[in-house]
Protein backbone atom coordinates (compact mmCIF):
# COMPACT_ATOMS: atom_id res chain seq x y z
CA UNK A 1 146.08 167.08 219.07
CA UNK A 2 143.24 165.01 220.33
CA UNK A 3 141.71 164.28 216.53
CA UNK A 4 145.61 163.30 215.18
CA UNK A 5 145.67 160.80 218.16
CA UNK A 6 142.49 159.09 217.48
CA UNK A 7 143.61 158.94 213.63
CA UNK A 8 147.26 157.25 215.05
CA UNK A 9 145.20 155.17 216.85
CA UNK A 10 142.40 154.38 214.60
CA UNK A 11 144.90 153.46 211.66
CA UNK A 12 147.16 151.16 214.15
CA UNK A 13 144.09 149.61 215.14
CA UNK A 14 142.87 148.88 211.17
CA UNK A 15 147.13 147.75 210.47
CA UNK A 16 146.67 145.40 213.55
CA UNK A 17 143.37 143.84 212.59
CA UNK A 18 144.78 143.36 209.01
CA UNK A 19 147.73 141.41 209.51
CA UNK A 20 145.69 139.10 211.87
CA UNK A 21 143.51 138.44 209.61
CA UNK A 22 146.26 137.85 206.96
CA UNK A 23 147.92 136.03 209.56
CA UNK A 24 145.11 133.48 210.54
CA UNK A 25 144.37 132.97 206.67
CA UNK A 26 148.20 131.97 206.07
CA UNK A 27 148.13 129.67 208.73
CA UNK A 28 145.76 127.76 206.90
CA UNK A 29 146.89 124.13 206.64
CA UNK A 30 147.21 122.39 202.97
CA UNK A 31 145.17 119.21 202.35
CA UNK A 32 146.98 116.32 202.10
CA UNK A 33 147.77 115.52 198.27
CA UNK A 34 144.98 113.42 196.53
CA UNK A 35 146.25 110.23 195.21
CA UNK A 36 144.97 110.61 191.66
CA UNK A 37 147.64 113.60 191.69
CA UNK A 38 150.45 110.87 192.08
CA UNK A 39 149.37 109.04 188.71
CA UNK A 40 151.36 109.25 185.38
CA UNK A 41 149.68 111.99 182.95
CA UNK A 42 150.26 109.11 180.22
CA UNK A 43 148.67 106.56 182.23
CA UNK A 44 151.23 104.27 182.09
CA UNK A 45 152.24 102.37 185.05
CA UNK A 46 155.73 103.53 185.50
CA UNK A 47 157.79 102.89 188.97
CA UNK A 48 159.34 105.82 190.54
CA UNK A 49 156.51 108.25 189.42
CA UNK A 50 154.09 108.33 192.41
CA UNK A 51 156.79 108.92 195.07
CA UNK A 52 159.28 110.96 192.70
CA UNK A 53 155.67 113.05 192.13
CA UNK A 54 154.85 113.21 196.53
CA UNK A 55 158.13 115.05 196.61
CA UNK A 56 157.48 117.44 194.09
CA UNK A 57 153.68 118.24 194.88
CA UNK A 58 154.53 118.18 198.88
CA UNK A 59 157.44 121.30 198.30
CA UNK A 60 155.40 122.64 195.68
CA UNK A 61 152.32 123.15 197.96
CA UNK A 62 154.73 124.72 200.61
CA UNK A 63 155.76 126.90 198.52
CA UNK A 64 152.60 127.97 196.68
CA UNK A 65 150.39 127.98 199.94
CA UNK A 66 149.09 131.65 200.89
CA UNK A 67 151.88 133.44 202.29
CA UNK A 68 154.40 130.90 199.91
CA UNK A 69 157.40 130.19 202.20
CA UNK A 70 157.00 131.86 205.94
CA UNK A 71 159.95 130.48 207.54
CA UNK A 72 162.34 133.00 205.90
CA UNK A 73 160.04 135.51 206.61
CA UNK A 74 161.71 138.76 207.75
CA UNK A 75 158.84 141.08 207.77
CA UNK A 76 155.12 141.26 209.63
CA UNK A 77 152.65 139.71 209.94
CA UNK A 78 154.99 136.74 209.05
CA UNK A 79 157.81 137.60 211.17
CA UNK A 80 155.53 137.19 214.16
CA UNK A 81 154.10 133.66 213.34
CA UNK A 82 155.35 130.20 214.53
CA UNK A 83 152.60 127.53 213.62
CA UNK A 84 153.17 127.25 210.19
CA UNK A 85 157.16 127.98 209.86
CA UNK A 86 157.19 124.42 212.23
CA UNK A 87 154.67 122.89 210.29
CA UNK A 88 156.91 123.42 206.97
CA UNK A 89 159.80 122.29 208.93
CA UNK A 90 158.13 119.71 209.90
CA UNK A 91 157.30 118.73 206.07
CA UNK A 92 160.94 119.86 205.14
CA UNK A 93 162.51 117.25 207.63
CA UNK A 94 160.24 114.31 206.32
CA UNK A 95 161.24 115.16 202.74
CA UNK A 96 164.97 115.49 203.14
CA UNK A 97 164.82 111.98 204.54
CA UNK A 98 162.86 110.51 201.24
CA UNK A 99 165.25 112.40 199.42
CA UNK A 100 168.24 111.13 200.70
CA UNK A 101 166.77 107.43 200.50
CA UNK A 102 166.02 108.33 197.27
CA UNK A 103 169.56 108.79 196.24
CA UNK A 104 171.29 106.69 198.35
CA UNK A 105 168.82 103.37 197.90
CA UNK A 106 165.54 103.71 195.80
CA UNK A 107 167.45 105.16 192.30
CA UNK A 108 170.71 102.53 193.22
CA UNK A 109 170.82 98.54 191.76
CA UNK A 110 173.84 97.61 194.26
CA UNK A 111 176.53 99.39 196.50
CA UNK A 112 178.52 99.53 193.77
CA UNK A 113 176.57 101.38 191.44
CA UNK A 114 176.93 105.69 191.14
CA UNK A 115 174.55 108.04 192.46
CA UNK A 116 172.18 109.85 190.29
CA UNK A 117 173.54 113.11 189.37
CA UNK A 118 169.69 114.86 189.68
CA UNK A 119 168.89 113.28 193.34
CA UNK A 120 172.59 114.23 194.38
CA UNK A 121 172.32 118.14 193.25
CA UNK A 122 168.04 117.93 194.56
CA UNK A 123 169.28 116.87 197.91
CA UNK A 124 171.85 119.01 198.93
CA UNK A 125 169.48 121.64 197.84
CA UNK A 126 166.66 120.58 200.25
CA UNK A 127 169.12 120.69 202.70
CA UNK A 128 170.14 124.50 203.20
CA UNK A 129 168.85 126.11 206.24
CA UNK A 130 165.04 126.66 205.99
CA UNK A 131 164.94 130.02 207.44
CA UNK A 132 167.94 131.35 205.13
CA UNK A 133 166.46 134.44 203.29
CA UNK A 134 169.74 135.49 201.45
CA UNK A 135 171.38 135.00 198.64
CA UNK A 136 170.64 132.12 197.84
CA UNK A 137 167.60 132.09 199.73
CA UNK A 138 165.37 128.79 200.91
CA UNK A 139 162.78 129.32 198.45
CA UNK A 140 165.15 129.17 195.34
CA UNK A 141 166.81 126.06 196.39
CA UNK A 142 164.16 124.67 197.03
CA UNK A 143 162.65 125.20 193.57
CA UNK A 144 165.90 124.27 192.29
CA UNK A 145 165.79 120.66 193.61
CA UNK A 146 162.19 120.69 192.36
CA UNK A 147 162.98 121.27 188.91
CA UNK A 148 165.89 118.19 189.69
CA UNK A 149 163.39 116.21 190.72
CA UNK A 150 160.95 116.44 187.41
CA UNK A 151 163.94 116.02 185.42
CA UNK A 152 164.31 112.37 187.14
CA UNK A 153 160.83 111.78 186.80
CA UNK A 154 161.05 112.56 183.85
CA UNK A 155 163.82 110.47 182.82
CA UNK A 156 162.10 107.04 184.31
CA UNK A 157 159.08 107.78 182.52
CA UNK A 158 161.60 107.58 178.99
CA UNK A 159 161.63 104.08 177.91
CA UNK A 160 163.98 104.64 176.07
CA UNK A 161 166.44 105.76 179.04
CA UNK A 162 167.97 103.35 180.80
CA UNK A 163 170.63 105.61 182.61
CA UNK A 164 167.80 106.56 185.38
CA UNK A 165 166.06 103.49 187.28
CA UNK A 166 163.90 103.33 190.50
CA UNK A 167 164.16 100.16 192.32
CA UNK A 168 161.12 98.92 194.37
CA UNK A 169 162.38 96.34 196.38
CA UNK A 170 161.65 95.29 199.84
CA UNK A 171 164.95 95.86 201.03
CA UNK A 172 165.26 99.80 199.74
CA UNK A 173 161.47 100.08 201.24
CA UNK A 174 163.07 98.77 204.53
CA UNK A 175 165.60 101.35 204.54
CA UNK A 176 163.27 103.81 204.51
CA UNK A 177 161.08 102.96 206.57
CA UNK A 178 163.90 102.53 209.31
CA UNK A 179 164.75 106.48 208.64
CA UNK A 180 160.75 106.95 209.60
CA UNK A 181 160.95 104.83 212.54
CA UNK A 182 163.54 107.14 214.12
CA UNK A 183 161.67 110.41 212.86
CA UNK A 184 158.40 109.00 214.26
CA UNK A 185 160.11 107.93 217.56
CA UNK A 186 161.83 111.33 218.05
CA UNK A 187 158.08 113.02 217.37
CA UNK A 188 156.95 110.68 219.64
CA UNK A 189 158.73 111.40 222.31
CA UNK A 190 159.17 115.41 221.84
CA UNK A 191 155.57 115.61 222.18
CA UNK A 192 155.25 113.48 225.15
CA UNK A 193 157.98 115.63 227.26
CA UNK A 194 155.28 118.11 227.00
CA UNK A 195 153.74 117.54 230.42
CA UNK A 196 157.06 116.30 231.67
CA UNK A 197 158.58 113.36 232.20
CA UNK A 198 161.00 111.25 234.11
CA UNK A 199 163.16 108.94 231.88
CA UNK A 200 165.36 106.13 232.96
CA UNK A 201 168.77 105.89 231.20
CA UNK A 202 168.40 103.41 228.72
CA UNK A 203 171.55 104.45 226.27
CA UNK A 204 173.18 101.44 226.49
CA UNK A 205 170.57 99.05 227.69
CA UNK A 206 170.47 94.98 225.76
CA UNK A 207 174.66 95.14 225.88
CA UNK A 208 176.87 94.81 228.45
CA UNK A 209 179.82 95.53 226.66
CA UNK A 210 178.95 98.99 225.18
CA UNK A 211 180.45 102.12 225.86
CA UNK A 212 180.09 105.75 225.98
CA UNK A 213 181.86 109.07 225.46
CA UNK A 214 180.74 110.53 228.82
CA UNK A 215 178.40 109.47 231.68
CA UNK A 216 175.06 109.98 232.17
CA UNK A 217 172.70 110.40 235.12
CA UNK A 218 170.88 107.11 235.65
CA UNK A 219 167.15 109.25 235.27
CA UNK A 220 166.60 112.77 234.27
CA UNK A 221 163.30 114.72 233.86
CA UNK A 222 162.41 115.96 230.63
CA UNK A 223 160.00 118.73 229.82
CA UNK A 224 158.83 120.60 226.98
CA UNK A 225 159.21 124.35 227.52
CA UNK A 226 155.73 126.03 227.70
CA UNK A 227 157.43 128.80 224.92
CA UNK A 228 157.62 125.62 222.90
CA UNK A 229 154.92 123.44 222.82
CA UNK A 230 152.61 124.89 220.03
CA UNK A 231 155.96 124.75 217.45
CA UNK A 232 156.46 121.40 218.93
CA UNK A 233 152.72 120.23 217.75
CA UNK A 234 152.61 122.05 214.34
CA UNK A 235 156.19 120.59 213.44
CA UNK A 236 154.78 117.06 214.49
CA UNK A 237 151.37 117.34 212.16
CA UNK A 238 153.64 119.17 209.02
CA UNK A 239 156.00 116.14 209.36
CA UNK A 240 153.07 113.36 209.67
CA UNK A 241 151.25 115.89 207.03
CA UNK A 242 154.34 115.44 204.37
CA UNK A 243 154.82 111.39 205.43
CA UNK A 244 151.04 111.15 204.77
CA UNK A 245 151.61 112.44 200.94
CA UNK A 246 154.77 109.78 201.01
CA UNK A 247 153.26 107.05 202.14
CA UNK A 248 150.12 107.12 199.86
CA UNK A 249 152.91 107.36 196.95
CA UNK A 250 154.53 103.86 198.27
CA UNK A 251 151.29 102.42 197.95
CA UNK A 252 151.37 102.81 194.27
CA UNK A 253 154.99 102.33 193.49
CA UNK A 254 155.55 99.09 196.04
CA UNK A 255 152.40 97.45 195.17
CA UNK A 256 153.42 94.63 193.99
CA UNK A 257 156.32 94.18 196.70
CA UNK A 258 153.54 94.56 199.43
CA UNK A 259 150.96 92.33 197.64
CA UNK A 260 153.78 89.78 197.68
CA UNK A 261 154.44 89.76 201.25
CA UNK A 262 151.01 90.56 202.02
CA UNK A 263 151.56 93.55 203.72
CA UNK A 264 149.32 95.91 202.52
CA UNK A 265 147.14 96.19 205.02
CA UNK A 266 149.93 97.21 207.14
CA UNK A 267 150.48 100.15 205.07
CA UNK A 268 146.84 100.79 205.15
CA UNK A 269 147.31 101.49 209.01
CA UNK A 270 149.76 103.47 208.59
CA UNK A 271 148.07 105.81 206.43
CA UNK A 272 144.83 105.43 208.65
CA UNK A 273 147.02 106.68 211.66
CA UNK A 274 148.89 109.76 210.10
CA UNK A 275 145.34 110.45 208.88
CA UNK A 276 143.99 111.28 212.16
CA UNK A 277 146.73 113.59 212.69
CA UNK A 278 145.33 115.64 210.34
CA UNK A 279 141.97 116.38 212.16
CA UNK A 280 140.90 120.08 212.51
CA UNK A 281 142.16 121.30 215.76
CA UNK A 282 139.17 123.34 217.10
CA UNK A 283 140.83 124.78 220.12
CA UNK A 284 142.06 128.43 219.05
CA UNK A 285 145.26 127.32 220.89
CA UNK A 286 147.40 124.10 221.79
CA UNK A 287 146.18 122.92 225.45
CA UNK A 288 148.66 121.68 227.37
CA UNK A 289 146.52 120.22 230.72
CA UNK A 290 147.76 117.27 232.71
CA UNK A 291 147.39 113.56 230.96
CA UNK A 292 143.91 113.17 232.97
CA UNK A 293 143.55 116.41 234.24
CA UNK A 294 140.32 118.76 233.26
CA UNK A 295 141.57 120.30 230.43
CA UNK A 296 142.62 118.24 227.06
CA UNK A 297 146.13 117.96 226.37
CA UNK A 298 146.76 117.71 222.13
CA UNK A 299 150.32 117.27 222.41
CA UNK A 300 149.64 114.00 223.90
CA UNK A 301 146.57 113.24 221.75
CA UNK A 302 149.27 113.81 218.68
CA UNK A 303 151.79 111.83 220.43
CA UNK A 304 149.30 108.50 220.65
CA UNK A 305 148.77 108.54 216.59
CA UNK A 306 152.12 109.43 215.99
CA UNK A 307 152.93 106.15 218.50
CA UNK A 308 150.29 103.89 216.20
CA UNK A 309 151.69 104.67 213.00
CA UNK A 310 154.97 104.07 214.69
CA UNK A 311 154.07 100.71 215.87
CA UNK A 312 152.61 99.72 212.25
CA UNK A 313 155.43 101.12 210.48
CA UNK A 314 157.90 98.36 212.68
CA UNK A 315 155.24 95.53 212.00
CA UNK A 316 155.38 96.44 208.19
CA UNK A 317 159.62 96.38 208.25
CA UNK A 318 159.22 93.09 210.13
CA UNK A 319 156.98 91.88 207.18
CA UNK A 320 159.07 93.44 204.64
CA UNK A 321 162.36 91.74 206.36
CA UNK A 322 160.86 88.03 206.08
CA UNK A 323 161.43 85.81 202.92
């Protein structure tokens, strides 16, 4: 009786030791994508590619990753792992946003004109639940809108096509870049709550005549559950991970829109900023001390770079927005 025990206990130890190693190695982070992976294979200079491409290799590499997809995961060691499912949500967020941009402004001429029939179908693919593991599952649609996606590319690279168009203008760029403000902002300010704050109400502040729905208390403190605040972090560096690969890509396609308003140096900031983000965190978990207490506190250390690129991303809109 005592030998079967040891084995039980011997071969739970080996099961448990295997699927944390498995565990630690799928938590492995991907490299941002390397520009040279954004270029045309024919080496032609065609608009559209680079950023059409970011989308493509960013889902691709969270699919393909080790472990592939983990936020569907029903089944150990997967099931039991948090960092990366936020970091692809993270990434998933940021991409939904291009996407819609994408279909809404970047492939449009005017108000007036139709919405790409590729973008349309790719987007409302990206945009079923990321943890939905049935029929159809995450990991199909997503590959689905992929395959959408290198169709359009696909198409703007034709010449001879004039049905599909990208448009790099400073006033689609702006659009976007708006839609990253507020995704930035958010970040910003999730990771902040994570020693606790206490906010003044500033809903309707710069108008006296606006209104609400319901009342509000005139402060309330916001905090950061201490469940939560590792999820919070790894969602934060997949999201500035994914608008890393994005905004690398609008350096190539908007070049000659930011050379014209001299403006890319701005851009270069950005990327700078979202760059630090990506630093290896040594710690083998998220600290969480006070903002000058003894022990470091990365959800605030996130929170500053996340702030910077923030900052240059409304200085390069402001450059953008002038004649």
């Amino acid at each position: 009786m005592e030998f079967t025990r040891k084995k039980v206990f011997t071969a739970g130890a080996v099961v448990f030791l295997i699927g944390y190693f498995v565990s630690v190695w799928w938590s492995i982070e991907p490299d941002p994508i390397d520009p040279v992976a954004l270029q045309s294979e024919s080496g032609k200079n065609v608009v559209g590619y680079a950023t059409t491409g970011a989308i493509i290799n960013t889902m691709e590499t969270l699919l393909d990753k080790p472990g592939g997809w983990l936020s569907n995961d029903m089944m150990p060691p997967s099931v039991f792992m948090d960092n990366m499912p936020a970091f692809e949500f993270g990434a998933l967020e940021q991409t939904r946003d291009l996407a819609l941009i994408m279909r809404k402004e970047f492939s449009r001429s005017q108000s007036q004109s139709a919405a790409d029939k590729d973008l349309l179908t790719a987007h409302s693919k990206l945009n079923i639940e990321h943890t939905s593991w049935l029929v159809p599952s995450a990991e199909s649609e997503y590959r689905d809108a992929i395959k959408l996606f290198k169709l359009y590319q696909a198409r703007i690279s034709d010449s001879d096509n004039t049905n599909a168009q990208f448009y790099a203008r400073a006033d689609n760029l702006n659009e976007w870049l708006k839609e990253v403000q507020k995704r930035l902002g958010s970040i910003s300010q999730r990771l902040s709550a994570s020693v606790g704050q206490d906010r003044l109400n500033t809903d309707l502040a710069g108008e006296s005549g606006a209104r609400q729905s319901t009342p509000n208390a005139a402060s309330s403190e916001i905090k950061t559950s201490w469940w939560k605040i590792d999820d919070v972090f790894y969602e934060s560096r997949g999201s500035a991970w994914a608008l890393l690969n994005f905004m690398r890509a609008i350096e190539v396609d908007f070049a000659g829109v930011l050379e014209k308003k001299n403006a890319e140096v701005s851009l270069q900031q950005i990327i700078r900023e979202l760059e630090a983000t990506q630093q290896p965190v040594w710690s083998p978990m998220v600290l969480n001390g006070d903002g000058f207490g003894l022990v470091a506190n990365h959800s605030l250390v996130m929170a500053n770079y996340i702030s910077r690129a923030n900052a240059a991303v409304i200085d390069l809109t402001n450059l953008l927005s002038q004649g």
